[in-house]
PDB file of N, CA and C in Angstrom:
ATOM      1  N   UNK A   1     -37.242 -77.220  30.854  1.00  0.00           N
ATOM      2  CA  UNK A   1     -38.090 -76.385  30.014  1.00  0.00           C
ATOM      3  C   UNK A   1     -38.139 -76.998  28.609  1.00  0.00           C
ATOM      4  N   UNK A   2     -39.348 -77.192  28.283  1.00  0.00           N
ATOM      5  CA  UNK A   2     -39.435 -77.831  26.940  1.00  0.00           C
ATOM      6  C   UNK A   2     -38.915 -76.960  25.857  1.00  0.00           C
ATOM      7  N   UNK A   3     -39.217 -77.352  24.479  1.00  0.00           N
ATOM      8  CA  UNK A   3     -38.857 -76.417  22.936  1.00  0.00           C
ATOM      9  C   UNK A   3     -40.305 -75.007  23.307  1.00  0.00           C
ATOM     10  N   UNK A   4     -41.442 -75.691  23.397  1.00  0.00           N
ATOM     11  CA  UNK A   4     -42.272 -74.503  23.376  1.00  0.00           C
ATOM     12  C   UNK A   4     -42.044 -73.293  24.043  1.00  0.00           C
ATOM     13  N   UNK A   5     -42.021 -73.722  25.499  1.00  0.00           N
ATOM     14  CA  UNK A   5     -41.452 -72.933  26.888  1.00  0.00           C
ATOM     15  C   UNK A   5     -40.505 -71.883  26.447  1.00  0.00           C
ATOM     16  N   UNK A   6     -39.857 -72.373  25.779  1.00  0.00           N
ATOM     17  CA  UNK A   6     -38.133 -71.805  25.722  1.00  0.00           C
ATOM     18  C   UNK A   6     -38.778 -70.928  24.385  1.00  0.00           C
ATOM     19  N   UNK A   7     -39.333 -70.930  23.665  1.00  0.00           N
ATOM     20  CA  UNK A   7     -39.452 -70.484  22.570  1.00  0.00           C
ATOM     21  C   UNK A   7     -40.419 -68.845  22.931  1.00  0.00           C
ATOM     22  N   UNK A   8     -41.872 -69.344  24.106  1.00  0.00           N
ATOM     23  CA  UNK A   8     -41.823 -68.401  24.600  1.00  0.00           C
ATOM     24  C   UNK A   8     -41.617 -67.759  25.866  1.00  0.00           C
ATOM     25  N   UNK A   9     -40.491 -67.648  26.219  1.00  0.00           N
ATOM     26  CA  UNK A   9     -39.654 -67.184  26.923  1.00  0.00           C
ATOM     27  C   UNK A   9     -38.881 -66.245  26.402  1.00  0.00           C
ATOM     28  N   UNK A  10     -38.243 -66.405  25.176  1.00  0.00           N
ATOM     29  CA  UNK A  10     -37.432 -65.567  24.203  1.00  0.00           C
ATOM     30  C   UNK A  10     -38.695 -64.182  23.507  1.00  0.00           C
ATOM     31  N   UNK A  11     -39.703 -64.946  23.271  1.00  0.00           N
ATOM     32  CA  UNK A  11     -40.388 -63.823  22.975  1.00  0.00           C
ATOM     33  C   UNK A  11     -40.790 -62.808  23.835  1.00  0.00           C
ATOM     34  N   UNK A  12     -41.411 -63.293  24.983  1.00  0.00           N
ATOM     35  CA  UNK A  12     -41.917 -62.466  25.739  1.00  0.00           C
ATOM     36  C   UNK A  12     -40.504 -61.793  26.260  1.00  0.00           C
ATOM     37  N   UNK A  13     -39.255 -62.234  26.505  1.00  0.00           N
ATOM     38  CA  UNK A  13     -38.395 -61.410  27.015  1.00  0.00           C
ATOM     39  C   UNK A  13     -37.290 -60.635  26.171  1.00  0.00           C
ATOM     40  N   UNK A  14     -36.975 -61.150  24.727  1.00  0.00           N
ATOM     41  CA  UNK A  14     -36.756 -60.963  24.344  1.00  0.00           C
ATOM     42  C   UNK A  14     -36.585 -60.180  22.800  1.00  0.00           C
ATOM     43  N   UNK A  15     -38.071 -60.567  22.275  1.00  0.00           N
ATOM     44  CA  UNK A  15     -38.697 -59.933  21.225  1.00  0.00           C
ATOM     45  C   UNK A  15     -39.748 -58.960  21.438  1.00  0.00           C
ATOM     46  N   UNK A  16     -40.452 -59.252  22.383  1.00  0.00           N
ATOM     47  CA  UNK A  16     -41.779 -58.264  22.908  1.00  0.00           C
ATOM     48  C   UNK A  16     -41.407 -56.874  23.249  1.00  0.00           C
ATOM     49  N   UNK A  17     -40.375 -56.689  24.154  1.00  0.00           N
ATOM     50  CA  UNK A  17     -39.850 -55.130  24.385  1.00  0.00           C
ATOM     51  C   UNK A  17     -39.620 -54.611  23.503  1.00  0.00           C
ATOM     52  N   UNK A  18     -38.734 -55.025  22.423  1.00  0.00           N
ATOM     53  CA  UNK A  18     -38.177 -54.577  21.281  1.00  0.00           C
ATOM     54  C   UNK A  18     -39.544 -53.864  20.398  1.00  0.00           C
ATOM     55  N   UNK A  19     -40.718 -54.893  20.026  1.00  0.00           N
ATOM     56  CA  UNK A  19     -41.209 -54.726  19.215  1.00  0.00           C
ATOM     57  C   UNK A  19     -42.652 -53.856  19.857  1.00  0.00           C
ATOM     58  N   UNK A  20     -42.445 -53.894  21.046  1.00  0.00           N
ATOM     59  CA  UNK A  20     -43.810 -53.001  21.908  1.00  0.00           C
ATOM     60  C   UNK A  20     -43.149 -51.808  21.677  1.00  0.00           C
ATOM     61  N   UNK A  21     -41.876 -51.344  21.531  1.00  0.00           N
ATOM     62  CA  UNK A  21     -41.001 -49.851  22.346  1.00  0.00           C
ATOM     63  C   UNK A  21     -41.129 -49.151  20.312  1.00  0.00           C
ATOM     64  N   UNK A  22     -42.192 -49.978  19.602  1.00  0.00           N
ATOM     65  CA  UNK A  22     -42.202 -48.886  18.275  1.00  0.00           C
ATOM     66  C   UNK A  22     -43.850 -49.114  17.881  1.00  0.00           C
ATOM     67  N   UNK A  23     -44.554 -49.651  18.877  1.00  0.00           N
ATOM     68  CA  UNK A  23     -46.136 -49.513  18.984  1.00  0.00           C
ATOM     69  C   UNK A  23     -46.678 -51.264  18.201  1.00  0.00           C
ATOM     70  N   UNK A  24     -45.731 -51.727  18.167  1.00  0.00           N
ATOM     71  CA  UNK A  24     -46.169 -53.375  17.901  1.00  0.00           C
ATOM     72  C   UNK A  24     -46.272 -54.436  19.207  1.00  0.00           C
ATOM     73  N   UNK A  25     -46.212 -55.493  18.325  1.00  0.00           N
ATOM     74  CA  UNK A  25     -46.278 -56.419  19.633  1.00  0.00           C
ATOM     75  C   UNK A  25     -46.425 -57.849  18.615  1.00  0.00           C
ATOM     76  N   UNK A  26     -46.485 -59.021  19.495  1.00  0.00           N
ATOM     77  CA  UNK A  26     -46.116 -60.377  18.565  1.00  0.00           C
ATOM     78  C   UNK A  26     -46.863 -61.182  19.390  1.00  0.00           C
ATOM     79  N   UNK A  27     -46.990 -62.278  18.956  1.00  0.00           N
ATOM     80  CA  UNK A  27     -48.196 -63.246  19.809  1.00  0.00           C
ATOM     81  C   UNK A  27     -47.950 -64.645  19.061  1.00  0.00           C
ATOM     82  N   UNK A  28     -47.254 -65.339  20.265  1.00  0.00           N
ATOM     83  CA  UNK A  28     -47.203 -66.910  19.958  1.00  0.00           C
ATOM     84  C   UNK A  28     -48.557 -67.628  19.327  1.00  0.00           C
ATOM     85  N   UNK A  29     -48.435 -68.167  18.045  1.00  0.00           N
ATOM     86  CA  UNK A  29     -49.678 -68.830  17.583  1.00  0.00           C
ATOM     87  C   UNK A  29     -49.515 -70.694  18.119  1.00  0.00           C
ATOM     88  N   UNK A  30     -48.381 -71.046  17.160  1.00  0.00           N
ATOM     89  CA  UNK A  30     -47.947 -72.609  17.800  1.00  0.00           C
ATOM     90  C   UNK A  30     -46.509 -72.722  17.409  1.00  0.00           C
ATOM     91  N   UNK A  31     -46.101 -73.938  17.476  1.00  0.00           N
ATOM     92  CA  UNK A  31     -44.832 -74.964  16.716  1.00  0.00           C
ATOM     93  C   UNK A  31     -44.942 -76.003  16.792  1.00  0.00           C
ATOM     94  N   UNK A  32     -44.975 -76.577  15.395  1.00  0.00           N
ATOM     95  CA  UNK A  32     -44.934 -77.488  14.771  1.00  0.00           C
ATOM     96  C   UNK A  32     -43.687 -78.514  15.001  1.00  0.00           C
ATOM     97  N   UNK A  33     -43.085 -78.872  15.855  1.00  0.00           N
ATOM     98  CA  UNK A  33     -41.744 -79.500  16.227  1.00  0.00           C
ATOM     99  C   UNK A  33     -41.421 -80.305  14.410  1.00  0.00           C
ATOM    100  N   UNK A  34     -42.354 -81.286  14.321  1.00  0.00           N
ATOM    101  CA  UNK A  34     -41.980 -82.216  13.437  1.00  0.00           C
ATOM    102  C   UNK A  34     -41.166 -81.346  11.976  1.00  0.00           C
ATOM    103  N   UNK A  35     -41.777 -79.910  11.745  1.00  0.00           N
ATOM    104  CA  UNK A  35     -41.227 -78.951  10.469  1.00  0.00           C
ATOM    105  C   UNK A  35     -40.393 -78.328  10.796  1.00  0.00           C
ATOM    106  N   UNK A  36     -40.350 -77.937  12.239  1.00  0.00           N
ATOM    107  CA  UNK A  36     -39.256 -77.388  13.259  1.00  0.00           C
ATOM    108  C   UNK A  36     -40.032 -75.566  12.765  1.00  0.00           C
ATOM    109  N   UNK A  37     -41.291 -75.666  12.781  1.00  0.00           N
ATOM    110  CA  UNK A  37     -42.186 -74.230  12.097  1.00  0.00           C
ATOM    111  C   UNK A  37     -43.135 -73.780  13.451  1.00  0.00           C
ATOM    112  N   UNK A  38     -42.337 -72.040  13.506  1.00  0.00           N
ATOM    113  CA  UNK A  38     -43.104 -71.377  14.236  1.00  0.00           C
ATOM    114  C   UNK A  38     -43.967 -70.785  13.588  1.00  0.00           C
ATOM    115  N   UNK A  39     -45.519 -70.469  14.571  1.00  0.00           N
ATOM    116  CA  UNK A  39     -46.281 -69.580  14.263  1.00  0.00           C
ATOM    117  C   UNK A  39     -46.436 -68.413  14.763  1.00  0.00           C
ATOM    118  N   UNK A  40     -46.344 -67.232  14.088  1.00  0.00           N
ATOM    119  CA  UNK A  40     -46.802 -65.835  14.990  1.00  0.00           C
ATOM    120  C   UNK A  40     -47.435 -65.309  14.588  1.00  0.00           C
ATOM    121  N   UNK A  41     -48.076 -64.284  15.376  1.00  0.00           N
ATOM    122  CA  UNK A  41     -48.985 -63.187  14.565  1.00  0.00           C
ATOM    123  C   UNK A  41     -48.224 -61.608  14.958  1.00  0.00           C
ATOM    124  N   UNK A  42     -48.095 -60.989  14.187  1.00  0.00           N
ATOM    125  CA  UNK A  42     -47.753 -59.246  14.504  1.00  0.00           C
ATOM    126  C   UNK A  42     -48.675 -58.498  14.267  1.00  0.00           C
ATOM    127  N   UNK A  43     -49.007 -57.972  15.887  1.00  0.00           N
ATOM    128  CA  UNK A  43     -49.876 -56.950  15.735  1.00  0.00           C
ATOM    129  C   UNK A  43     -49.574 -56.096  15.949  1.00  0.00           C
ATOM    130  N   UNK A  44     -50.479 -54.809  16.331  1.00  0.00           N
ATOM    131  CA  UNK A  44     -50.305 -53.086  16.569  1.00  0.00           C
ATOM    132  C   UNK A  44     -49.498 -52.778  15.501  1.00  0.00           C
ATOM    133  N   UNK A  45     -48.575 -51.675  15.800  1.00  0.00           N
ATOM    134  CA  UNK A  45     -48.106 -50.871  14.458  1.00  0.00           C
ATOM    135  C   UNK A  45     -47.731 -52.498  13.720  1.00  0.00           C
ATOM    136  N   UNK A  46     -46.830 -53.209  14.041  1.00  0.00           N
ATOM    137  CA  UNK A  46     -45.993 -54.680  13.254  1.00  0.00           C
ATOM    138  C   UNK A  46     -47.412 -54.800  12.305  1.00  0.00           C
ATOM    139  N   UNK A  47     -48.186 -55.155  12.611  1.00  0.00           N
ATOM    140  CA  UNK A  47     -49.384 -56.283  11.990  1.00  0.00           C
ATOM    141  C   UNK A  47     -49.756 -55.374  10.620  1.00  0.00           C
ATOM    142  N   UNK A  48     -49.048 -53.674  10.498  1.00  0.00           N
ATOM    143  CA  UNK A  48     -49.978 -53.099   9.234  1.00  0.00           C
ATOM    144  C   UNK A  48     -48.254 -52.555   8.296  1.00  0.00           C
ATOM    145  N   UNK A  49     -47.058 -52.744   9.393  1.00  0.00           N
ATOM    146  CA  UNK A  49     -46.133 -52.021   9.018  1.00  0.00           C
ATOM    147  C   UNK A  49     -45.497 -52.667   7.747  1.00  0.00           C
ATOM    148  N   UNK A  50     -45.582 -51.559   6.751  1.00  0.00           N
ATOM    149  CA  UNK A  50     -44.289 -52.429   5.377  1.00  0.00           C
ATOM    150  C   UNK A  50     -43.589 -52.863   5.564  1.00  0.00           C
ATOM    151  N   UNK A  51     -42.887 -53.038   6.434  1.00  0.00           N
ATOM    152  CA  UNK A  51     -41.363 -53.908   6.654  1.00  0.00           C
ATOM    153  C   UNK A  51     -41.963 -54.648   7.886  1.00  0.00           C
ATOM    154  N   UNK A  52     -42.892 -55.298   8.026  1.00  0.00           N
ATOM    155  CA  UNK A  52     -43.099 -56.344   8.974  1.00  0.00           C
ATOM    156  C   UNK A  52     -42.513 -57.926   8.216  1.00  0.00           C
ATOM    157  N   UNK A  53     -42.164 -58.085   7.334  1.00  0.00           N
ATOM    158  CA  UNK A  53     -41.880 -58.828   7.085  1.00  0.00           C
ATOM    159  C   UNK A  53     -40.369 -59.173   7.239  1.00  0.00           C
ATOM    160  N   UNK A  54     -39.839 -58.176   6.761  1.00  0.00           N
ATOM    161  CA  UNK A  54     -37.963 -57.851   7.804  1.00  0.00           C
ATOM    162  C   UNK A  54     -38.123 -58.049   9.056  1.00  0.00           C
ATOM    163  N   UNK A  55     -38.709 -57.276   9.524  1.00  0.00           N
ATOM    164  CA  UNK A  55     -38.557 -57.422  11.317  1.00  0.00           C
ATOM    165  C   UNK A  55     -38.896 -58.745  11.269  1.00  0.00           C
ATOM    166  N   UNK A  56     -39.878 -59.488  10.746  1.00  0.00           N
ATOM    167  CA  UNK A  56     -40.225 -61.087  11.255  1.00  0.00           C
ATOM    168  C   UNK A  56     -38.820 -61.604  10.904  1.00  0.00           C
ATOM    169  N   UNK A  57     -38.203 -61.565  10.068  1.00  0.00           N
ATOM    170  CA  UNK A  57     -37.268 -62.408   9.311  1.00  0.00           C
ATOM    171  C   UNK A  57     -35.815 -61.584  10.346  1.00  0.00           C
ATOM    172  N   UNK A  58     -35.310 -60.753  10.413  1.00  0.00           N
ATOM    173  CA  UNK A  58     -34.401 -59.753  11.549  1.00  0.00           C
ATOM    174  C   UNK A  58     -34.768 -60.260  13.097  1.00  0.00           C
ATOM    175  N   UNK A  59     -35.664 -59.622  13.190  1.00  0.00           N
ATOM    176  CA  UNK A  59     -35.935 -59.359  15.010  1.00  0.00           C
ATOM    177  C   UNK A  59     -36.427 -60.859  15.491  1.00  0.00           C
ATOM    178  N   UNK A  60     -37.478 -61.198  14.862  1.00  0.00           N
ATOM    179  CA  UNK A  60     -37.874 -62.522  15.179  1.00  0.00           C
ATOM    180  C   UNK A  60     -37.175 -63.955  14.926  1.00  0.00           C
ATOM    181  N   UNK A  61     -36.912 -64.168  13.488  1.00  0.00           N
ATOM    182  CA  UNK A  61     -36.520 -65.550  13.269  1.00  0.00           C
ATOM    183  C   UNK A  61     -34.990 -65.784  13.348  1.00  0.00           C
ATOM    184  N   UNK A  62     -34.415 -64.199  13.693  1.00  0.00           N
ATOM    185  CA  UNK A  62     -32.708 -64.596  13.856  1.00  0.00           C
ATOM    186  C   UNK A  62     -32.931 -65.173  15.400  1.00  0.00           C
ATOM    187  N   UNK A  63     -33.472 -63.838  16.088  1.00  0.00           N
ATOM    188  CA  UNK A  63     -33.231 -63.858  17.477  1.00  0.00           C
ATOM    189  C   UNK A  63     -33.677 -65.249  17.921  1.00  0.00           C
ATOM    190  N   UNK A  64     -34.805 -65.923  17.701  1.00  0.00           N
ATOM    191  CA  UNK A  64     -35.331 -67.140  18.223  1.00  0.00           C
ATOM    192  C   UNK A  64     -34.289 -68.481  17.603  1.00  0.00           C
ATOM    193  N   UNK A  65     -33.910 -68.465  16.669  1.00  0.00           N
ATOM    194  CA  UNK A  65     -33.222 -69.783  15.865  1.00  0.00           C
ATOM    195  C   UNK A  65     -32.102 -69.530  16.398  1.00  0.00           C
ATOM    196  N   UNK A  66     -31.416 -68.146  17.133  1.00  0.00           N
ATOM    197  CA  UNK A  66     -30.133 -68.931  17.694  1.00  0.00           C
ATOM    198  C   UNK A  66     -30.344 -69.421  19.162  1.00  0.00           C
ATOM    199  N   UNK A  67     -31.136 -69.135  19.973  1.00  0.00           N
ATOM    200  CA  UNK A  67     -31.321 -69.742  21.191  1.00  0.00           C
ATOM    201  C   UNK A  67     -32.152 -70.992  20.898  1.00  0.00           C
ATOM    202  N   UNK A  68     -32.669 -71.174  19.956  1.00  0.00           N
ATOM    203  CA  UNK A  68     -33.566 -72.397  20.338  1.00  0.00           C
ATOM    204  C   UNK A  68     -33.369 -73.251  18.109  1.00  0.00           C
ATOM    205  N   UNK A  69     -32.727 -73.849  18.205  1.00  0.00           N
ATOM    206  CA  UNK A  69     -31.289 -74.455  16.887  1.00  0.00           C
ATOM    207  C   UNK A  69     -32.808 -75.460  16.234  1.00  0.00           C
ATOM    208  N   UNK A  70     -34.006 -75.945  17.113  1.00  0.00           N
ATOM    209  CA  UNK A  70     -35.317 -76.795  16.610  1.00  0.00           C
ATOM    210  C   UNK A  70     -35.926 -75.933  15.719  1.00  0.00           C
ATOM    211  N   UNK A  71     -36.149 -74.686  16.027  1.00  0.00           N
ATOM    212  CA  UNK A  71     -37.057 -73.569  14.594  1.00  0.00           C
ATOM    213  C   UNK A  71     -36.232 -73.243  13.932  1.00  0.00           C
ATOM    214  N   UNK A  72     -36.714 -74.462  12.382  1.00  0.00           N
ATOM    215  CA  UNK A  72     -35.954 -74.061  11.392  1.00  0.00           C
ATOM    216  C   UNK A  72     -36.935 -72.779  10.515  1.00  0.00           C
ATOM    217  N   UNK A  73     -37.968 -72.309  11.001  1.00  0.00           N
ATOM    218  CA  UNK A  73     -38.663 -71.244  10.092  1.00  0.00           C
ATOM    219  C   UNK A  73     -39.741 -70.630  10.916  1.00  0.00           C
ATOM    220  N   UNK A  74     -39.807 -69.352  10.719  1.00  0.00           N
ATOM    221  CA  UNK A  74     -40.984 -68.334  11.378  1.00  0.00           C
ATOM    222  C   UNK A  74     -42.090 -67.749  10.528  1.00  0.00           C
ATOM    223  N   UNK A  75     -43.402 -68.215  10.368  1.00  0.00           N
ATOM    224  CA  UNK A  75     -44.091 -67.611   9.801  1.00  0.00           C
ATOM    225  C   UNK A  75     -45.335 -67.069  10.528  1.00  0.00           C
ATOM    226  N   UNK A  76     -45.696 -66.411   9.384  1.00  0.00           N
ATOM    227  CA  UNK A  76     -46.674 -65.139   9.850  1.00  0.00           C
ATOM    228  C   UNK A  76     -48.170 -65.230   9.738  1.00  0.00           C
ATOM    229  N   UNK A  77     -48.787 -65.520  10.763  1.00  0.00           N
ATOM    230  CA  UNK A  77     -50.516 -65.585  10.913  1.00  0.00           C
ATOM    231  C   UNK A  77     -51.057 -64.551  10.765  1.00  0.00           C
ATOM    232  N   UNK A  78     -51.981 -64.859   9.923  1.00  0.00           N
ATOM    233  CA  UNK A  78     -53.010 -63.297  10.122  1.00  0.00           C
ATOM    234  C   UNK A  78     -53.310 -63.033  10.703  1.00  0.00           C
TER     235      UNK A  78
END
């Protein structure tokens, strides 16, 4: 399984429940291997919520950077 694969794998199994079970949801945009930079987008409640930017930085960029040590950063698509 490549870096991408693995990257979403963690989301869909690992970040998506979490963030569907409070009316959000997250959506692989790309990664950039060479910056070691993910892209996402947060939508439903995430995409309008004030603290979407915690949860990206909490729920998202802890949970993914310890299974997968290549994303050194998670940012946020419109």
């Amino acid at each position: 399984m490549n870096t991408v694969e693995t990257i979403q794998k963690v989301i869909e199994e690992e970040i998506k429940p979490a963030l569907q079970s409070h009316g959000g949801d997250i959506e692989f945009i790309g990664f950039e291997e060479e910056a070691g930079q993910l892209s996402v987008r947060l939508v439903g409640a995430c995409g309008t919520c004030p603290f979407a930017q915690e949860t990206l930085r909490v729920q998202v960029e802890s949970v993914i950077k310890s299974v997968v040590p290549a994303v050194k950063s998670v940012i946020r698509e419109a």
